[in-house]
PDB file of N, CA and C in Angstrom:
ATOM      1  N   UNK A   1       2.106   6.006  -8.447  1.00  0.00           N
ATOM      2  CA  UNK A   1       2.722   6.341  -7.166  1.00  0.00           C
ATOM      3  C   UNK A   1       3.339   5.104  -6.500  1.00  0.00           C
ATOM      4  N   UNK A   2       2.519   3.886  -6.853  1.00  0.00           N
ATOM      5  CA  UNK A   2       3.094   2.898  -5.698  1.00  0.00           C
ATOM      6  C   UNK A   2       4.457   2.087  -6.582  1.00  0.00           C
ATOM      7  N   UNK A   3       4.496   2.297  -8.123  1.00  0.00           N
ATOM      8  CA  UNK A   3       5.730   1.924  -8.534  1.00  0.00           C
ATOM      9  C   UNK A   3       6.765   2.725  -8.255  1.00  0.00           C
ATOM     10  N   UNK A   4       6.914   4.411  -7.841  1.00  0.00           N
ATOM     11  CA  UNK A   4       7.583   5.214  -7.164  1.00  0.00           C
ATOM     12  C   UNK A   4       8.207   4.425  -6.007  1.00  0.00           C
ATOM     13  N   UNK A   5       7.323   4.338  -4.914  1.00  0.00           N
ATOM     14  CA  UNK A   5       7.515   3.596  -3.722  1.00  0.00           C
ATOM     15  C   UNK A   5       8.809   2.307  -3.954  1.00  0.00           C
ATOM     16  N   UNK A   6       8.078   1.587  -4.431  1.00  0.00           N
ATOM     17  CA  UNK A   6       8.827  -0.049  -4.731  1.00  0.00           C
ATOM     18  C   UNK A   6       9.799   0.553  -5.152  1.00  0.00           C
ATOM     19  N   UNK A   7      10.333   1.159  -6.551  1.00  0.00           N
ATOM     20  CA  UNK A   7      11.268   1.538  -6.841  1.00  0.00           C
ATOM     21  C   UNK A   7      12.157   2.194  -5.624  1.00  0.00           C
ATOM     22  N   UNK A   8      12.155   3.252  -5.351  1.00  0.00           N
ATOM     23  CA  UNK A   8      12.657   3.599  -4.096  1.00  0.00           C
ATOM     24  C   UNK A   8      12.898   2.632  -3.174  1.00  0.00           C
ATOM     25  N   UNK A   9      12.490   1.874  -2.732  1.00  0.00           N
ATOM     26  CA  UNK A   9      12.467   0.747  -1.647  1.00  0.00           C
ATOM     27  C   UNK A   9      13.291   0.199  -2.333  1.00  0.00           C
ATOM     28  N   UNK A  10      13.282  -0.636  -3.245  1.00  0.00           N
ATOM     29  CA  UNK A  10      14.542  -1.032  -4.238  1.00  0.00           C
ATOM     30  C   UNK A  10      15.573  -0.656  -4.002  1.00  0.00           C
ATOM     31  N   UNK A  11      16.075   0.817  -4.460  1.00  0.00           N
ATOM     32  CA  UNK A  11      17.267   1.392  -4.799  1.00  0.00           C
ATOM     33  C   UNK A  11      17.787   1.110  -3.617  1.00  0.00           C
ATOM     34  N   UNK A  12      16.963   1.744  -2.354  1.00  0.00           N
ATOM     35  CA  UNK A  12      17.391   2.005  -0.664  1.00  0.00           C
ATOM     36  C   UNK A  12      18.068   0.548  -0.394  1.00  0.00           C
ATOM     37  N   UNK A  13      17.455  -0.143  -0.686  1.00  0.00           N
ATOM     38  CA  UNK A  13      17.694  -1.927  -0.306  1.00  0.00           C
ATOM     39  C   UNK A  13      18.943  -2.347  -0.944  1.00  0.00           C
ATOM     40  N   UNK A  14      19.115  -1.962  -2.109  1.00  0.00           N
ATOM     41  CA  UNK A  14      20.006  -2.415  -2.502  1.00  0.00           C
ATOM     42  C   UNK A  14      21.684  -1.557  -2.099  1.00  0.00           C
ATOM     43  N   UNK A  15      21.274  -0.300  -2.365  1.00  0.00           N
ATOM     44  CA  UNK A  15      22.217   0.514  -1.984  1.00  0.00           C
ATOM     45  C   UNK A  15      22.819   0.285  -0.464  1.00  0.00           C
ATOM     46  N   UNK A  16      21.990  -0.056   1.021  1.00  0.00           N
ATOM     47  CA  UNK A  16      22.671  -0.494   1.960  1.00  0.00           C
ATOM     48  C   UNK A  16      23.167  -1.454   2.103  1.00  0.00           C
ATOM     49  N   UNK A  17      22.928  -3.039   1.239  1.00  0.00           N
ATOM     50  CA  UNK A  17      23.402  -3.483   1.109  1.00  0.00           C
ATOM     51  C   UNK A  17      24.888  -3.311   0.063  1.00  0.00           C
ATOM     52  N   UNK A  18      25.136  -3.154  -0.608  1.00  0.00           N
ATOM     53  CA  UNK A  18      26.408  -2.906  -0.903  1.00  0.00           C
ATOM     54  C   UNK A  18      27.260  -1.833   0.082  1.00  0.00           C
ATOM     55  N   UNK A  19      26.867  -1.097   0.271  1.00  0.00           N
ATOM     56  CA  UNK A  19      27.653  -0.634   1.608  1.00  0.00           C
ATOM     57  C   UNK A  19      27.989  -1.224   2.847  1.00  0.00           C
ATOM     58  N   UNK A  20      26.909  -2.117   3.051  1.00  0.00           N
ATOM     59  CA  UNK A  20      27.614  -2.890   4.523  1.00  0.00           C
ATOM     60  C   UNK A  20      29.093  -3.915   4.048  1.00  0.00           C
ATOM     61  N   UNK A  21      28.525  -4.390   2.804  1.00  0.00           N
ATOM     62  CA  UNK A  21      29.744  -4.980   1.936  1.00  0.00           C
ATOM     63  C   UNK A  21      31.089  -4.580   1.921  1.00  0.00           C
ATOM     64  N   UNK A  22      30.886  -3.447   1.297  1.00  0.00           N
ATOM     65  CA  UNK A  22      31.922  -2.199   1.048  1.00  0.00           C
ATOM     66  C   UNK A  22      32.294  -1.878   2.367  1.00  0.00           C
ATOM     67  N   UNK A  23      31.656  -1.248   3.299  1.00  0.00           N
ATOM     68  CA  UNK A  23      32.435  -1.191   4.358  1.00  0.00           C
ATOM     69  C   UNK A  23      33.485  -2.449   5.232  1.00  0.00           C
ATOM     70  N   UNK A  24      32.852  -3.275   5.089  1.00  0.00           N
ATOM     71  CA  UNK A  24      33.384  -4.511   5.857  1.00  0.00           C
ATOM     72  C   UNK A  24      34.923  -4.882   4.832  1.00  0.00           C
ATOM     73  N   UNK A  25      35.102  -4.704   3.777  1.00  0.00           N
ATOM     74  CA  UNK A  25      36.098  -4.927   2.769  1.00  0.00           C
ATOM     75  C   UNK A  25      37.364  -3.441   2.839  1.00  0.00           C
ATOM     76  N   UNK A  26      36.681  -2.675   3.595  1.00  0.00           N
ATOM     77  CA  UNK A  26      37.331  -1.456   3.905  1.00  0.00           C
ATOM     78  C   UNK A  26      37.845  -2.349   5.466  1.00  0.00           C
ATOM     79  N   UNK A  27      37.004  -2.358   5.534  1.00  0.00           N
ATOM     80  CA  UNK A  27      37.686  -2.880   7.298  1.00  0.00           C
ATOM     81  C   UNK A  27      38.538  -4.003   7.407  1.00  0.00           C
ATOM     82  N   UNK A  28      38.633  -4.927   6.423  1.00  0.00           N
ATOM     83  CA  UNK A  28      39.379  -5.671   6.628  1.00  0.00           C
ATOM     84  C   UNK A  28      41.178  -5.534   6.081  1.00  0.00           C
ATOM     85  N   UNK A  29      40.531  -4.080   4.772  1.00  0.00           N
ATOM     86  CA  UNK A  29      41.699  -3.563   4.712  1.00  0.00           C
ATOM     87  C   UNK A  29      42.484  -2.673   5.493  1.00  0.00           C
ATOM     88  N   UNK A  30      41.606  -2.251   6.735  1.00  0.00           N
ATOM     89  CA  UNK A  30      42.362  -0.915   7.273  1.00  0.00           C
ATOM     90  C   UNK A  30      42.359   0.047   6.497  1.00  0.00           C
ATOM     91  N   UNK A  31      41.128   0.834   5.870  1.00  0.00           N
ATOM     92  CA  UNK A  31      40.914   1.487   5.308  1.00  0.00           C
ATOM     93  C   UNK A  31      40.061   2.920   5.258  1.00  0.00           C
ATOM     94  N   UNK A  32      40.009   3.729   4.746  1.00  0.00           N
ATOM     95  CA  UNK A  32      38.561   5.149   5.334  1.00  0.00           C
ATOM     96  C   UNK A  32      37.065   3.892   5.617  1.00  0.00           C
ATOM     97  N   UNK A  33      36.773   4.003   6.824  1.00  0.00           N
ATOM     98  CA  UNK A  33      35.525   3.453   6.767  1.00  0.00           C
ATOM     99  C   UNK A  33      34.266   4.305   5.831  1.00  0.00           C
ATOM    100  N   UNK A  34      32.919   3.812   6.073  1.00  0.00           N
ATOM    101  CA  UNK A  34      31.647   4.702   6.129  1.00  0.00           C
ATOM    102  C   UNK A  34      31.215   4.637   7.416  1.00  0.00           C
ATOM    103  N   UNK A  35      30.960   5.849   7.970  1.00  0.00           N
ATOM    104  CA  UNK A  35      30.193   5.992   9.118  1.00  0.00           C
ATOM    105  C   UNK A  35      29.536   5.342   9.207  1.00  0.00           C
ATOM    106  N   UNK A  36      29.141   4.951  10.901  1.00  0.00           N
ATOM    107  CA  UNK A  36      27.838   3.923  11.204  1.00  0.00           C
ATOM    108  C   UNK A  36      26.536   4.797  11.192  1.00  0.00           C
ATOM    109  N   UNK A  37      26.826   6.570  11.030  1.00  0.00           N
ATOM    110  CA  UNK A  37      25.914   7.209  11.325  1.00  0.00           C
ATOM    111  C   UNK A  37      24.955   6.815   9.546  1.00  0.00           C
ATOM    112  N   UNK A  38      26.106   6.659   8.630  1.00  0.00           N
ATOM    113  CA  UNK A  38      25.742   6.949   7.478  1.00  0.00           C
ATOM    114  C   UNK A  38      24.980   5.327   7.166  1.00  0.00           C
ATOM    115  N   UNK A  39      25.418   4.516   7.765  1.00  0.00           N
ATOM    116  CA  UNK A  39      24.985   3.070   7.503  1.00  0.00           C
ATOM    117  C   UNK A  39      23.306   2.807   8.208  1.00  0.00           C
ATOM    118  N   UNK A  40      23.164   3.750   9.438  1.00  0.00           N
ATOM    119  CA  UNK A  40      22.409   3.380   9.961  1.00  0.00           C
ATOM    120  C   UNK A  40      21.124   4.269   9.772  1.00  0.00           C
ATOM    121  N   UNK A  41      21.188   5.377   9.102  1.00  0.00           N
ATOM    122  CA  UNK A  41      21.123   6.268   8.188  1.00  0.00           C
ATOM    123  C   UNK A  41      20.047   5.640   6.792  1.00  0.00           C
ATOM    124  N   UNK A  42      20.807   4.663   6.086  1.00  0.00           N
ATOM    125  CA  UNK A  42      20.342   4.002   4.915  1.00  0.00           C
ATOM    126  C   UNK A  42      19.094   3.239   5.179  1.00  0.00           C
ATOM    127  N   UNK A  43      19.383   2.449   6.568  1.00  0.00           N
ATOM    128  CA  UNK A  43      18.655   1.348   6.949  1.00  0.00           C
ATOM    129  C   UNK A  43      17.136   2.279   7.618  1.00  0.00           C
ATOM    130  N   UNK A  44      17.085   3.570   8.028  1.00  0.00           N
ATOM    131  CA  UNK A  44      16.266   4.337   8.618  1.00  0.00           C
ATOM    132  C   UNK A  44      15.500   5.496   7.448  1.00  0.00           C
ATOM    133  N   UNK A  45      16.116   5.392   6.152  1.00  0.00           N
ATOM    134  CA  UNK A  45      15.484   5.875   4.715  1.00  0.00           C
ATOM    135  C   UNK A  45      14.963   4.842   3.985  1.00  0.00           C
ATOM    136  N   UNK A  46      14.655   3.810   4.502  1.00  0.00           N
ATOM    137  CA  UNK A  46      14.161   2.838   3.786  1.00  0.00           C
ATOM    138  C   UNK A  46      15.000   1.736   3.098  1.00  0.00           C
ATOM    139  N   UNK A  47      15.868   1.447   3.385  1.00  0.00           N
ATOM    140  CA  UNK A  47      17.018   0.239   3.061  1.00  0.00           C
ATOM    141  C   UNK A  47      17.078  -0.633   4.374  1.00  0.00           C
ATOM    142  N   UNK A  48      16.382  -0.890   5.181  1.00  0.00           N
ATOM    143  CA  UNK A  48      16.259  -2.037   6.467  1.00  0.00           C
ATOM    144  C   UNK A  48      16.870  -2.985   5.861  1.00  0.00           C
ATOM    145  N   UNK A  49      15.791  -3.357   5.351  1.00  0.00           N
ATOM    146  CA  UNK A  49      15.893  -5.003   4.870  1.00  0.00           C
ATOM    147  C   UNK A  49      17.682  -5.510   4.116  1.00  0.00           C
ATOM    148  N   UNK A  50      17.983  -4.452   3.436  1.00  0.00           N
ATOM    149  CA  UNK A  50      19.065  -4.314   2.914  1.00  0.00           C
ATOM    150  C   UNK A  50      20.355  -4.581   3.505  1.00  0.00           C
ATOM    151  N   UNK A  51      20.450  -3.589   4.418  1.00  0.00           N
ATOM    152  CA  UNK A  51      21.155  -3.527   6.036  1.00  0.00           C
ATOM    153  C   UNK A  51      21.137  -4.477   6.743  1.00  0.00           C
ATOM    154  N   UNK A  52      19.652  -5.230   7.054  1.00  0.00           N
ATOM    155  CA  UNK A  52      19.756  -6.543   8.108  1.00  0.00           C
ATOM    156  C   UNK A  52      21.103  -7.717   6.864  1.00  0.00           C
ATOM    157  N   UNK A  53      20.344  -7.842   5.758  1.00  0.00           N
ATOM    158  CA  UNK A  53      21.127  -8.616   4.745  1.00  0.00           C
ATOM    159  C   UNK A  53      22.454  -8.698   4.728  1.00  0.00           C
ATOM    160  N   UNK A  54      23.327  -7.470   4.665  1.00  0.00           N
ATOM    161  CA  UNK A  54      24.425  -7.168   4.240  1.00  0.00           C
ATOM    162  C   UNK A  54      24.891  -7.391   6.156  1.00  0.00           C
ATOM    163  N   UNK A  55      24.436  -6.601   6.723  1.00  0.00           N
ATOM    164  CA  UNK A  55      24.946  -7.162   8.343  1.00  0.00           C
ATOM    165  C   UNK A  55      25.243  -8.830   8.523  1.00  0.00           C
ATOM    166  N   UNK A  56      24.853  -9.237   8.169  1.00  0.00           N
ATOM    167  CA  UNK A  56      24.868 -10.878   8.385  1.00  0.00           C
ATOM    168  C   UNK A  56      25.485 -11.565   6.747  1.00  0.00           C
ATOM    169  N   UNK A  57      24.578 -11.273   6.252  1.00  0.00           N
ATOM    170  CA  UNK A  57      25.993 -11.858   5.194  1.00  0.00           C
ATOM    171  C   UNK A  57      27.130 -11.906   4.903  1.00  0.00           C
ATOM    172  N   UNK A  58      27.339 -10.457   5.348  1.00  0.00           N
ATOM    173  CA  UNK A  58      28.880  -9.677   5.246  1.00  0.00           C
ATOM    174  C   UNK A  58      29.238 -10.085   6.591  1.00  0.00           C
ATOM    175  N   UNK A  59      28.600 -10.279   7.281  1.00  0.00           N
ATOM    176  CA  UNK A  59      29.124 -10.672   8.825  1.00  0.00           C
ATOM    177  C   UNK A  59      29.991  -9.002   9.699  1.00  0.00           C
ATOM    178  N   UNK A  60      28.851  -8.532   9.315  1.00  0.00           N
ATOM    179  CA  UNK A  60      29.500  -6.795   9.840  1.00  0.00           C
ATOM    180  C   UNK A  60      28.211  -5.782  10.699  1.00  0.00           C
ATOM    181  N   UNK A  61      29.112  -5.441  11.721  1.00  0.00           N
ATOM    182  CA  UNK A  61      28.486  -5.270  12.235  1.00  0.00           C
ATOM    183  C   UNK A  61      27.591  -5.858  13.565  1.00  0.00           C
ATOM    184  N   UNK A  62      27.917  -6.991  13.507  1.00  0.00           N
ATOM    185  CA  UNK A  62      26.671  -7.938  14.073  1.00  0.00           C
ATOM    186  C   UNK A  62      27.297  -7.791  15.931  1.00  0.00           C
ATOM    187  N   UNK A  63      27.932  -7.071  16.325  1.00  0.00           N
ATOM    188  CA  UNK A  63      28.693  -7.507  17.705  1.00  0.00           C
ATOM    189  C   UNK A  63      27.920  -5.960  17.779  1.00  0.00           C
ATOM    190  N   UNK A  64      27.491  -4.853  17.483  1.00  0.00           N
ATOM    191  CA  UNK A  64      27.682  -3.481  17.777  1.00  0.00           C
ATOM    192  C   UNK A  64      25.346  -3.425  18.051  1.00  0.00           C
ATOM    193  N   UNK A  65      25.225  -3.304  19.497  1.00  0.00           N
ATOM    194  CA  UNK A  65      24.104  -3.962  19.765  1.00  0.00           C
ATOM    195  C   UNK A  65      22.925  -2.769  18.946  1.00  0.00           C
ATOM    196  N   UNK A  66      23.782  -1.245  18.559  1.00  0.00           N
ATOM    197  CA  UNK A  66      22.424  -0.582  18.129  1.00  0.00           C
ATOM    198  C   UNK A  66      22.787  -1.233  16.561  1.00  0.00           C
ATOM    199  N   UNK A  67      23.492  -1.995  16.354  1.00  0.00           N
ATOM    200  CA  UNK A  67      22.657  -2.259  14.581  1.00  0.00           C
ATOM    201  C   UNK A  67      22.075  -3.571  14.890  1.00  0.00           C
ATOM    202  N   UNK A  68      22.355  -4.129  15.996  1.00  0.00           N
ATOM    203  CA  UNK A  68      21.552  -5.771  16.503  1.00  0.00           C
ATOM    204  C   UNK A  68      20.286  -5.572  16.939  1.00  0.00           C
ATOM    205  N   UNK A  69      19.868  -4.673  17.517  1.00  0.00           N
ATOM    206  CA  UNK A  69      18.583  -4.062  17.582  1.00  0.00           C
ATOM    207  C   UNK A  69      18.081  -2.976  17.073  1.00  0.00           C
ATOM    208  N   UNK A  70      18.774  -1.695  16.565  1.00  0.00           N
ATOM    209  CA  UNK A  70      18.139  -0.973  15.624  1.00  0.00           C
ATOM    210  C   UNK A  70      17.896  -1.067  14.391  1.00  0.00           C
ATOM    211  N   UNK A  71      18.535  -2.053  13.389  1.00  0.00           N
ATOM    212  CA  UNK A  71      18.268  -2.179  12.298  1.00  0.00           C
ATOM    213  C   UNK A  71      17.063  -3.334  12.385  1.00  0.00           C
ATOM    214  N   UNK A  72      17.095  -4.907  13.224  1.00  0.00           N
ATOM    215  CA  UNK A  72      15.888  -5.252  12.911  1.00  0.00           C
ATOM    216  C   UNK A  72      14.098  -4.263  13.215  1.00  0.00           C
ATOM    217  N   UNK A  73      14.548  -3.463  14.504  1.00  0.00           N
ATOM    218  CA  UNK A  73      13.040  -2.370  14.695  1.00  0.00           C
ATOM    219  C   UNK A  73      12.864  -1.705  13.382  1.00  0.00           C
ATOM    220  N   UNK A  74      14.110  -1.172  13.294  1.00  0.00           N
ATOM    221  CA  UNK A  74      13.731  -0.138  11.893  1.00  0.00           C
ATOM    222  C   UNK A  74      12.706  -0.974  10.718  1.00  0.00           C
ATOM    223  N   UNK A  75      13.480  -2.125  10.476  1.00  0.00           N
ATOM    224  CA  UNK A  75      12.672  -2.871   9.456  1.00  0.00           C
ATOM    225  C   UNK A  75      11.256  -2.922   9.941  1.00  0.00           C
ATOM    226  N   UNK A  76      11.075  -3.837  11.111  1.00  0.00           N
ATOM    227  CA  UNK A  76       9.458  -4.142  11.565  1.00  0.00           C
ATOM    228  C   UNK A  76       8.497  -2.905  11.160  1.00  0.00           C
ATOM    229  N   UNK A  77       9.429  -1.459  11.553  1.00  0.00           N
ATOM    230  CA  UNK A  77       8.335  -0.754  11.468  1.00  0.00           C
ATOM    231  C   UNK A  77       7.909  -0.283  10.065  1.00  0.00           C
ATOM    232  N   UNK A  78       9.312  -0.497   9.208  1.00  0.00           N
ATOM    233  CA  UNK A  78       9.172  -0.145   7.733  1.00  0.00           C
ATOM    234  C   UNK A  78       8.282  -1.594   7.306  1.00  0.00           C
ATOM    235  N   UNK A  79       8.084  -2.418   7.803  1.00  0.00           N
ATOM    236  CA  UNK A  79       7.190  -3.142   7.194  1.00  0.00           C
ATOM    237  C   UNK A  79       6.080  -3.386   7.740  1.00  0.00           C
ATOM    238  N   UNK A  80       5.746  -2.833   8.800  1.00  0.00           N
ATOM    239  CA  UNK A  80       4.010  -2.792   9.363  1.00  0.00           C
ATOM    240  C   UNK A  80       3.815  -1.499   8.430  1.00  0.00           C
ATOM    241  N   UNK A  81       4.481  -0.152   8.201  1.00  0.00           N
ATOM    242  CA  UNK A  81       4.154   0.590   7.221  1.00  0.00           C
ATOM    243  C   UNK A  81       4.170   0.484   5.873  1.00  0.00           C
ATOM    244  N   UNK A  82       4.429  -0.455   5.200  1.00  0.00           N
ATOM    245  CA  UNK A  82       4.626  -1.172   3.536  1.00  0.00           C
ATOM    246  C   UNK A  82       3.080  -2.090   3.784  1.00  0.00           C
ATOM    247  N   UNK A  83       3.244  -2.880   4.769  1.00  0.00           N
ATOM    248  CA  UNK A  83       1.761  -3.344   4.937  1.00  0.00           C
ATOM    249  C   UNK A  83       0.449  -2.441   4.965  1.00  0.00           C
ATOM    250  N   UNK A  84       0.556  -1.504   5.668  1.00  0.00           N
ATOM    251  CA  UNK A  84      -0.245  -0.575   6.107  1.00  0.00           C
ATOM    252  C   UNK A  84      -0.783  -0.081   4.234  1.00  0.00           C
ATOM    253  N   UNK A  85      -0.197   0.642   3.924  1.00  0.00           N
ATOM    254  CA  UNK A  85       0.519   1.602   2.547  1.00  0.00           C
ATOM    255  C   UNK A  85      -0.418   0.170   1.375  1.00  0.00           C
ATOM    256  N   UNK A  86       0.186  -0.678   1.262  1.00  0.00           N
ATOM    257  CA  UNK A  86      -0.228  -0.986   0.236  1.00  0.00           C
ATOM    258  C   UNK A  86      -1.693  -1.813   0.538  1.00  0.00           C
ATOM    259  N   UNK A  87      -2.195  -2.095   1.608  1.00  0.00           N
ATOM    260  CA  UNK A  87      -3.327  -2.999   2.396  1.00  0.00           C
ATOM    261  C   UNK A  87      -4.598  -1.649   1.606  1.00  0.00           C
ATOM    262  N   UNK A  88      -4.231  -0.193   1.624  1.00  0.00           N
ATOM    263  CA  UNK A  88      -5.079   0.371   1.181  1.00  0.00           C
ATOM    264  C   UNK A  88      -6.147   0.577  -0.125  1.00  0.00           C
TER     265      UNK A  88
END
């Protein structure tokens, strides 16, 4: 079960990160974005960490205050619950 988990946590992590990517490369083209519903979305299924990453690396996003404060909460709480989860 808990390699389920990680795995999943994985995919999620990685997958928002390439999307904040992808979006920001859309944006600089003037291009179909991805929703912020769908970005913020990823980061709230378990891709936080992913999302904070790609927000700041990619440098996207970072002016728009619910991903400046909702994506780092989202994480804290996905990781007092990863703590919680595996502490058992």
């Amino acid at each position: 079960m808990m390699k389920i988990v990680v795995w999943y946590i994985a995919l999620s992590n990685l997958t928002a990160f390439l999307l904040y990517g992808e979006d920001k490369k859309r944006a600089r083209l003037h291009k179909w974005r991805i929703s912020e519903r769908t970005l913020l979305g990823l980061a709230l299924i378990g891709g936080s960490a992913g999302a904070w990453a790609g927000m700041y690396l990619f440098r996207h996003k970072t002016r728009k205050m619910k991903f400046v404060i909702g994506v780092p909460v989202i994480l804290g709480i996905q990781a007092a619950f990863l703590f919680w989860l595996f502490s058992k």
